[in-house]
N, C-alpha and C. Protein backbone atom coordinates (compact mmCIF):
# COMPACT_ATOMS: atom_id res chain seq x y z
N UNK A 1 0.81 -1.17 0.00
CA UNK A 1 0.00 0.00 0.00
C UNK A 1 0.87 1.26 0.00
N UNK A 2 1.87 1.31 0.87
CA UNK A 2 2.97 2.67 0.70
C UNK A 2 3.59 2.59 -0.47
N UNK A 3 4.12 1.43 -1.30
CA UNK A 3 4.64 1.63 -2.73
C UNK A 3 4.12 2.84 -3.85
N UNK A 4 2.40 2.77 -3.88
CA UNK A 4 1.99 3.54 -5.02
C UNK A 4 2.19 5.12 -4.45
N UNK A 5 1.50 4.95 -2.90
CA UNK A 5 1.94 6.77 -2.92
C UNK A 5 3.53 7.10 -2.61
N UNK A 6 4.73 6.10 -3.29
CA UNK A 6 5.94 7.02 -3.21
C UNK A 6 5.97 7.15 -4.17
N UNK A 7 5.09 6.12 -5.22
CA UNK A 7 5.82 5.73 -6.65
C UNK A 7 5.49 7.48 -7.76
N UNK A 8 4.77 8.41 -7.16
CA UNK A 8 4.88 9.69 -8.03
C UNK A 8 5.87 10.68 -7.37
N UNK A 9 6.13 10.55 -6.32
CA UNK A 9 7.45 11.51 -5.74
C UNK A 9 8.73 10.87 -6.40
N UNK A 10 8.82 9.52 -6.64
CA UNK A 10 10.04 8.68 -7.39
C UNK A 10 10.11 9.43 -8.80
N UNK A 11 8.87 9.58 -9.58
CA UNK A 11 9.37 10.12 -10.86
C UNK A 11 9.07 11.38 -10.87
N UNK A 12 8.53 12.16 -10.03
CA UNK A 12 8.86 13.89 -9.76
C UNK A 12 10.14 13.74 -9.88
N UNK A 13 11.25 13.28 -8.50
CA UNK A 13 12.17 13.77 -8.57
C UNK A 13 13.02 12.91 -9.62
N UNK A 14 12.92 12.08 -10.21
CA UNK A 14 13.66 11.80 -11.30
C UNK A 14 13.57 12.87 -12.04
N UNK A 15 12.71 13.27 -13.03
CA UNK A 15 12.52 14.53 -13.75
C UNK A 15 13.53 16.08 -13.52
N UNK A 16 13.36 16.09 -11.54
CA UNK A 16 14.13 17.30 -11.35
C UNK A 16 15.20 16.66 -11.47
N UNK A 17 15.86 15.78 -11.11
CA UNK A 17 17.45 15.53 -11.14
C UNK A 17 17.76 15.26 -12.43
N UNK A 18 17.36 14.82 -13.43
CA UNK A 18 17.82 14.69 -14.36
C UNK A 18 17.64 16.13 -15.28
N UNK A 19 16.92 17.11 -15.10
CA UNK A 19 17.04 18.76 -15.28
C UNK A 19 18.03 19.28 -14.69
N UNK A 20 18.47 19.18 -13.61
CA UNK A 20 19.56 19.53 -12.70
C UNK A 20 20.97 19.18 -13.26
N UNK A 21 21.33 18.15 -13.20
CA UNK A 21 22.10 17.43 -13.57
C UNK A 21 22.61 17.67 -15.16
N UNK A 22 21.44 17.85 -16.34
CA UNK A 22 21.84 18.01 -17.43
C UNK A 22 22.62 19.95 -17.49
N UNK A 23 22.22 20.58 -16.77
CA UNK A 23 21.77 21.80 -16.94
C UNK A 23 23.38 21.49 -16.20
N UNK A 24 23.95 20.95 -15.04
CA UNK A 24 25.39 20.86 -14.83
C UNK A 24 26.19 21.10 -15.81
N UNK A 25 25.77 19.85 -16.18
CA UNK A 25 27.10 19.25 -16.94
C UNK A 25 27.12 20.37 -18.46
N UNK A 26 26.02 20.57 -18.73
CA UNK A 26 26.50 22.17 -19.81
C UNK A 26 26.85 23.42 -19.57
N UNK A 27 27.18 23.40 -18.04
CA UNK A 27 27.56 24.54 -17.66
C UNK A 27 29.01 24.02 -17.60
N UNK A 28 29.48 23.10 -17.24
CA UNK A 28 31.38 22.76 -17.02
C UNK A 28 30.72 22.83 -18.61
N UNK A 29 30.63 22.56 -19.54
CA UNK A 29 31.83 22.27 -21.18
C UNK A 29 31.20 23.66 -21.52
N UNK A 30 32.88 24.14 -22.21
CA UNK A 30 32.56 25.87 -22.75
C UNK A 30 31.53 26.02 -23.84
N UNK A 31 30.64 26.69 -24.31
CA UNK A 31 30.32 26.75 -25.49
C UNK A 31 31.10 27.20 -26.80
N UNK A 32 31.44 26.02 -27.96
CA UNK A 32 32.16 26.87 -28.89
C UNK A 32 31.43 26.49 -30.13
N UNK A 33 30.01 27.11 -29.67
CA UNK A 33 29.22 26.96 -31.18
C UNK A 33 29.63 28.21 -32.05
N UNK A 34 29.77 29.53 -31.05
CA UNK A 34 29.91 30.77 -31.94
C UNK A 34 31.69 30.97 -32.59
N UNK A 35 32.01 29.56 -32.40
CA UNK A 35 33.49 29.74 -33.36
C UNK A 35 34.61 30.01 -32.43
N UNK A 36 34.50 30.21 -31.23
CA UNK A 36 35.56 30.16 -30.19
C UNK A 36 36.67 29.12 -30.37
N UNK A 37 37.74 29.17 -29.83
CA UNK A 37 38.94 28.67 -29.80
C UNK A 37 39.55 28.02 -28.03
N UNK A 38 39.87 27.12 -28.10
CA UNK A 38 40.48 26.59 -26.87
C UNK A 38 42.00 27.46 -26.56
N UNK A 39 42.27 28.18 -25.10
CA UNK A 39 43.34 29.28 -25.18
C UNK A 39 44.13 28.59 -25.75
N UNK A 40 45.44 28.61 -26.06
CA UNK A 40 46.93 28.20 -25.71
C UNK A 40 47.75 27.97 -24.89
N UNK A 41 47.46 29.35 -24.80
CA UNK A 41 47.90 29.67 -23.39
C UNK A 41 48.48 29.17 -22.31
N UNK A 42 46.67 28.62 -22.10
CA UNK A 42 46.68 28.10 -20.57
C UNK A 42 47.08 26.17 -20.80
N UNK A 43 46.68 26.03 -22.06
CA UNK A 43 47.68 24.73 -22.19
C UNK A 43 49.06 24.86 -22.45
N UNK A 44 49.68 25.81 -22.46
CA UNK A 44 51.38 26.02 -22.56
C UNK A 44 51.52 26.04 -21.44
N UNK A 45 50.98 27.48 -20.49
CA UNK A 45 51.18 27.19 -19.16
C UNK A 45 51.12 26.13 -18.43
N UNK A 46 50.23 25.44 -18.28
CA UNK A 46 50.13 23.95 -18.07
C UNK A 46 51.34 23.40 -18.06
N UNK A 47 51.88 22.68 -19.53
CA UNK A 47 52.58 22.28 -19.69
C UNK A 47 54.13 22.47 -19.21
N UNK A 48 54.26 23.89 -19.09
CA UNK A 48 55.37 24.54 -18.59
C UNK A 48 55.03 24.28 -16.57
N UNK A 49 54.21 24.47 -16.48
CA UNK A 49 54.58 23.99 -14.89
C UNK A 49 54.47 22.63 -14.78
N UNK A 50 53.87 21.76 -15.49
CA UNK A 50 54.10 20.27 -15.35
C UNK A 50 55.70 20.02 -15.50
N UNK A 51 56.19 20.62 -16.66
CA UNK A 51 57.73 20.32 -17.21
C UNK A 51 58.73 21.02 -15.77
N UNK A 52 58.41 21.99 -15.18
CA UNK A 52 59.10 22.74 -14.10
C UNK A 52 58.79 21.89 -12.81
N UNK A 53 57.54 21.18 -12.55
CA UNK A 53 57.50 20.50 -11.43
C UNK A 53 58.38 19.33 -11.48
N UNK A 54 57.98 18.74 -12.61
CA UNK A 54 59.27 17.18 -12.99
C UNK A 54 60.55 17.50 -12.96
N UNK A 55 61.23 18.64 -13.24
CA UNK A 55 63.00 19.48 -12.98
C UNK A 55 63.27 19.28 -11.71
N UNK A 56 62.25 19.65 -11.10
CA UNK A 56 62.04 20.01 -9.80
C UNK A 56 62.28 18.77 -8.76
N UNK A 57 61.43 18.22 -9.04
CA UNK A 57 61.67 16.78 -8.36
C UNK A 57 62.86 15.82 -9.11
N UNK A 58 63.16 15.66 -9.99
CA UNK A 58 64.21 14.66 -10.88
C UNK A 58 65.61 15.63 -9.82
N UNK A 59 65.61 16.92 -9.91
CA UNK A 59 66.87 17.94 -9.08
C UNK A 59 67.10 17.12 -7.53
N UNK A 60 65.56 17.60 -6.71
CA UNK A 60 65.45 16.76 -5.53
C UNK A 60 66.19 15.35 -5.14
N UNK A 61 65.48 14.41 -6.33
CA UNK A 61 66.13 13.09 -6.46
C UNK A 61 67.45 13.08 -6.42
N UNK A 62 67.95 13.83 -7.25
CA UNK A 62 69.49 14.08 -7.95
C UNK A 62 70.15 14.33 -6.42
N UNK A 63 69.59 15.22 -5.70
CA UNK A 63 70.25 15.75 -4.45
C UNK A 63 70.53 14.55 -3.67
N UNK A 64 69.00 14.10 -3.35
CA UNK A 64 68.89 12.73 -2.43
C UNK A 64 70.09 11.86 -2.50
N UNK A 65 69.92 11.51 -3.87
CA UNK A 65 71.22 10.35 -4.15
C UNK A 65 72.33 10.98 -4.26
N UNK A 66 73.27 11.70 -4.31
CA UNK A 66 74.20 12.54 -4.39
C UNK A 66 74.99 12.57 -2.51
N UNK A 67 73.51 12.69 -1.85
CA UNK A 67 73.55 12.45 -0.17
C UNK A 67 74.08 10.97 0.10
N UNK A 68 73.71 10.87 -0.21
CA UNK A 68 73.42 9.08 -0.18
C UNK A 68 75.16 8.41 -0.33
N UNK A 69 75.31 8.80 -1.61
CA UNK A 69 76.50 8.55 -2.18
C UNK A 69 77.62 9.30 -1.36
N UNK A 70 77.57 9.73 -0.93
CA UNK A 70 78.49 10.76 0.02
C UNK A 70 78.76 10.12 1.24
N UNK A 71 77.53 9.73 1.93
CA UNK A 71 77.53 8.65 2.94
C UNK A 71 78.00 7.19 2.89
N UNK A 72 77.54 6.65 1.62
CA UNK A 72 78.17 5.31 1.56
C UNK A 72 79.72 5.86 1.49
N UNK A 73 80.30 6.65 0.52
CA UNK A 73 81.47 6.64 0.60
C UNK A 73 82.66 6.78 1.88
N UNK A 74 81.63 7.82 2.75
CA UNK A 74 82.21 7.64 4.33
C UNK A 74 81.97 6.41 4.56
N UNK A 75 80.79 5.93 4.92
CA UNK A 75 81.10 4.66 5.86
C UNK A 75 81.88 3.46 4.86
N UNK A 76 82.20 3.46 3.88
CA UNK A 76 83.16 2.65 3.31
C UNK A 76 84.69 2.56 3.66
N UNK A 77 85.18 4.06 3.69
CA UNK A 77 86.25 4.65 4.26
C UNK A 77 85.93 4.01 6.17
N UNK A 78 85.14 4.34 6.93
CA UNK A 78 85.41 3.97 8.13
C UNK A 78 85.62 2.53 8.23
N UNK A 79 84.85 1.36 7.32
CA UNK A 79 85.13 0.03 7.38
C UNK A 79 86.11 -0.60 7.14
N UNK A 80 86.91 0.24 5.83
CA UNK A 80 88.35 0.07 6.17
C UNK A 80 89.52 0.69 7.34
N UNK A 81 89.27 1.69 7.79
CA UNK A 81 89.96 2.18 8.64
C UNK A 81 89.77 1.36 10.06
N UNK A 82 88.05 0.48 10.35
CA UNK A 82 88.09 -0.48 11.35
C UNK A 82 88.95 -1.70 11.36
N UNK A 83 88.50 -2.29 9.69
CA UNK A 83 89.16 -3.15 9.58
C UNK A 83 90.89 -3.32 9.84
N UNK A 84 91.55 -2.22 9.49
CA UNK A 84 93.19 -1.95 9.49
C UNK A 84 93.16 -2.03 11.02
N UNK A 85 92.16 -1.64 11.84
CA UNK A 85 92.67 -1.55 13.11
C UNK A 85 92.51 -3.08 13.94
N UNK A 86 91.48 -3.31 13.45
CA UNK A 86 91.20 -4.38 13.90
C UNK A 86 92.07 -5.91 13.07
N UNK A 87 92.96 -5.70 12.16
CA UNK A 87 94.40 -6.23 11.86
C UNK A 87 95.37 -6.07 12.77
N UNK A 88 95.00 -4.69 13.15
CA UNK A 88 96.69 -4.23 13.92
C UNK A 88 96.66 -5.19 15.00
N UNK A 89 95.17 -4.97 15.93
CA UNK A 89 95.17 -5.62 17.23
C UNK A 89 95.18 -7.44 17.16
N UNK A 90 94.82 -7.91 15.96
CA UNK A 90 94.81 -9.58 15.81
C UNK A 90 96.60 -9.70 15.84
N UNK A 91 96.91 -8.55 15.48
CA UNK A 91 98.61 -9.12 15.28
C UNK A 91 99.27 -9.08 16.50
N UNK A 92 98.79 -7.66 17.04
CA UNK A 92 99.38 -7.73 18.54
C UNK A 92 98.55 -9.25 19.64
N UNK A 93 97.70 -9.27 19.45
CA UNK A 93 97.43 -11.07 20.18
C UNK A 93 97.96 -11.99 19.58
N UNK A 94 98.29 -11.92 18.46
CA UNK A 94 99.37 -12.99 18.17
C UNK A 94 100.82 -12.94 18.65
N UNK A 95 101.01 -11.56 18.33
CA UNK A 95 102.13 -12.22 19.06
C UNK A 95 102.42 -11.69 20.52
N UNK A 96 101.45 -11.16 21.21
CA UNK A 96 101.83 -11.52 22.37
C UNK A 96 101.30 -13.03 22.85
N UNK A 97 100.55 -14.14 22.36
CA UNK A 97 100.21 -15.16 22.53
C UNK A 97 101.25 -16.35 22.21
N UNK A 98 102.27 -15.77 21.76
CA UNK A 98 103.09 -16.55 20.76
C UNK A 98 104.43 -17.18 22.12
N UNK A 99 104.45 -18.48 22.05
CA UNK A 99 105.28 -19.37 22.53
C UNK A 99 106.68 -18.74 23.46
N UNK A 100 107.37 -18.07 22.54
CA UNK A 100 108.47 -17.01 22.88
C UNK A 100 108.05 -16.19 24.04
N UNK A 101 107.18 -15.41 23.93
CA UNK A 101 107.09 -14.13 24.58
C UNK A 101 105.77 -15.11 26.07
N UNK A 102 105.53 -15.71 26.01
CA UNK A 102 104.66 -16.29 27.38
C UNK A 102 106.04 -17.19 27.80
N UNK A 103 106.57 -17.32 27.29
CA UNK A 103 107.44 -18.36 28.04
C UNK A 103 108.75 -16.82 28.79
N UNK A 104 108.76 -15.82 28.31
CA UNK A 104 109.68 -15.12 28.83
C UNK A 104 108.86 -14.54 30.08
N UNK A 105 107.38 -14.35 29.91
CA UNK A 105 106.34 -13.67 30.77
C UNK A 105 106.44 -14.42 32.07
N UNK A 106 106.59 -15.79 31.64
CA UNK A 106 106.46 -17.01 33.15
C UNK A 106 107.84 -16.87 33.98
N UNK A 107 108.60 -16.52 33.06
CA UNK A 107 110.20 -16.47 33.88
C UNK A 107 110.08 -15.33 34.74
N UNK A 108 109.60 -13.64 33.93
CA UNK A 108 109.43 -12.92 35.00
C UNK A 108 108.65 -13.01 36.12
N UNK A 109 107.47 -14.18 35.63
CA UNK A 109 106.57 -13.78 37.02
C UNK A 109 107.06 -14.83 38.00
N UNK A 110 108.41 -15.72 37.98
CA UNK A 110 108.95 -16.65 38.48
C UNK A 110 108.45 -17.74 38.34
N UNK A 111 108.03 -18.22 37.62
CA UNK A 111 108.21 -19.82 37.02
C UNK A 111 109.29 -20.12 36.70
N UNK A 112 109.85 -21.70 36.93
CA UNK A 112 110.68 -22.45 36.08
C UNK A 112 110.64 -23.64 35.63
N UNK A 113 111.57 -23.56 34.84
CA UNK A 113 110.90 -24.91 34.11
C UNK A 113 111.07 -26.45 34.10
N UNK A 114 110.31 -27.08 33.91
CA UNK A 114 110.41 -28.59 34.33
C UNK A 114 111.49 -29.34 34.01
N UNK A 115 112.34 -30.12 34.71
CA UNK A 115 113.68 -30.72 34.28
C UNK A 115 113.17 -32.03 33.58
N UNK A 116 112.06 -32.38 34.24
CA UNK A 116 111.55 -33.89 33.81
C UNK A 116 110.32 -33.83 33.08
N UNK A 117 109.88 -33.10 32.10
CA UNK A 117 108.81 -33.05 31.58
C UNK A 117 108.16 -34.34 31.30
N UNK A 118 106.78 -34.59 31.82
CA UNK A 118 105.79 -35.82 31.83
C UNK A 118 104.60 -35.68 30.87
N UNK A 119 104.68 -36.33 29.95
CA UNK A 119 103.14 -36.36 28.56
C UNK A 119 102.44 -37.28 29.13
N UNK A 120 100.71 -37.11 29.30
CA UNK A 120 99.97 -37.60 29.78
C UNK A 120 99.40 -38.20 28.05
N UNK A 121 98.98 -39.51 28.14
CA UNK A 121 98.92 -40.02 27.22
C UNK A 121 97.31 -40.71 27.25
N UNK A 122 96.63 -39.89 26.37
CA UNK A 122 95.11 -40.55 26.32
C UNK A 122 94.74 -41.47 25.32
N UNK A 123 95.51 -41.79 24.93
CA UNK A 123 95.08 -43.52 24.07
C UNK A 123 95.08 -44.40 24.79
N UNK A 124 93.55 -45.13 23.98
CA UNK A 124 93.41 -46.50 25.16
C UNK A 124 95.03 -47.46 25.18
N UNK A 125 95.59 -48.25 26.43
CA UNK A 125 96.31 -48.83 26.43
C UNK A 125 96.20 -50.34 25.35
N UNK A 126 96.96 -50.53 24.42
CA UNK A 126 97.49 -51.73 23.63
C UNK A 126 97.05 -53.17 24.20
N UNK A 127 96.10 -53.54 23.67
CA UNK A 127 95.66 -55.02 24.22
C UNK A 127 96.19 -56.54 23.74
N UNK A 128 96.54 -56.93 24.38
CA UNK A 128 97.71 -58.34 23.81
C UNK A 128 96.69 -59.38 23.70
N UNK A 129 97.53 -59.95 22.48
CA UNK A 129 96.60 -61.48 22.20
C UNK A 129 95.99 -62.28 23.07
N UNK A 130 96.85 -62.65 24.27
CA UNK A 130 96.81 -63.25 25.31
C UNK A 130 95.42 -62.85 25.75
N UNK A 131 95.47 -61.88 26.01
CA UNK A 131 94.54 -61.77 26.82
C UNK A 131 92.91 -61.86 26.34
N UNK A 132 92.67 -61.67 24.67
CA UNK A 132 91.56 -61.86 24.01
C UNK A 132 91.39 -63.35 23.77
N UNK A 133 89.97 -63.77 24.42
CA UNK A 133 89.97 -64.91 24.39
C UNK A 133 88.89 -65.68 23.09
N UNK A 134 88.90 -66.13 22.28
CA UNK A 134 88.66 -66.68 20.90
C UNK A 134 87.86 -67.67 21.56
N UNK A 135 86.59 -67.87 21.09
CA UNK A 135 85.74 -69.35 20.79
C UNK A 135 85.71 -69.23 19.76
N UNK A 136 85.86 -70.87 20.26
CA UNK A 136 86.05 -71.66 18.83
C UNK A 136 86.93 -72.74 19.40
């Protein structure tokens, strides 16, 4: 029963919106029935700030990476300058680790050294025939 009395306000306002709506959209497009011309102008201009914004940013970019590159090149330079150092100090633990120089370290701190040196020997001891006994 409510269907029929919306169903003439449904095509009232169809009617106005589609008057509305047409009456828009010929107001955005220019009229060029009387022989008018599209500016230049304002499509050069256009074009010229599109072409000046892209300079603009491609420059930016250019900067960015230019930064960039500046930085890798430092920290490239510091990784070698760690690395050289961190050579220097593997050499100094070598050789202060080195056989010579701990054995002179033990003398100063008064150690001496063994007249009878003893090798502790961890292989199982040698098993004789004898003693493996065979069936059979």
């Amino acid at each position: 029963m409510a269907m029929p009395l919306l169903a003439p306000v449904d095509s009232r306002s169809r009617k106005v919106d589609s008057r509305t709506s047409t009456r828009a959209v010929l107001q955005l497009v220019p009229n060029f029935a009387n022989g008018e011309t599209a500016d230049r102008r304002v499509f050069a201009v256009f074009l010229s700030l599109v072409g000046a914004v892209g300079l603009l940013l491609l420059l930016a970019i250019n900067t960015l990476l230019a930064q960039d590159a500046f930085e890798l090149h430092k920290m490239q330079a510091q990784v070698m300058t760690l690395s050289d150092q961190r050579d220097a100090v593997m050499k100094q633990i070598a050789r202060a680790s080195s056989p010579e120089v701990l054995a002179a370290e033990a003398i100063k701190a008064g150690m001496v050294e063994s007249q009878s040196p003893r090798f502790l020997s961890i292989a199982p001891p040698p098993t004789s025939e004898k003693s493996v006994i065979k069936n059979g």
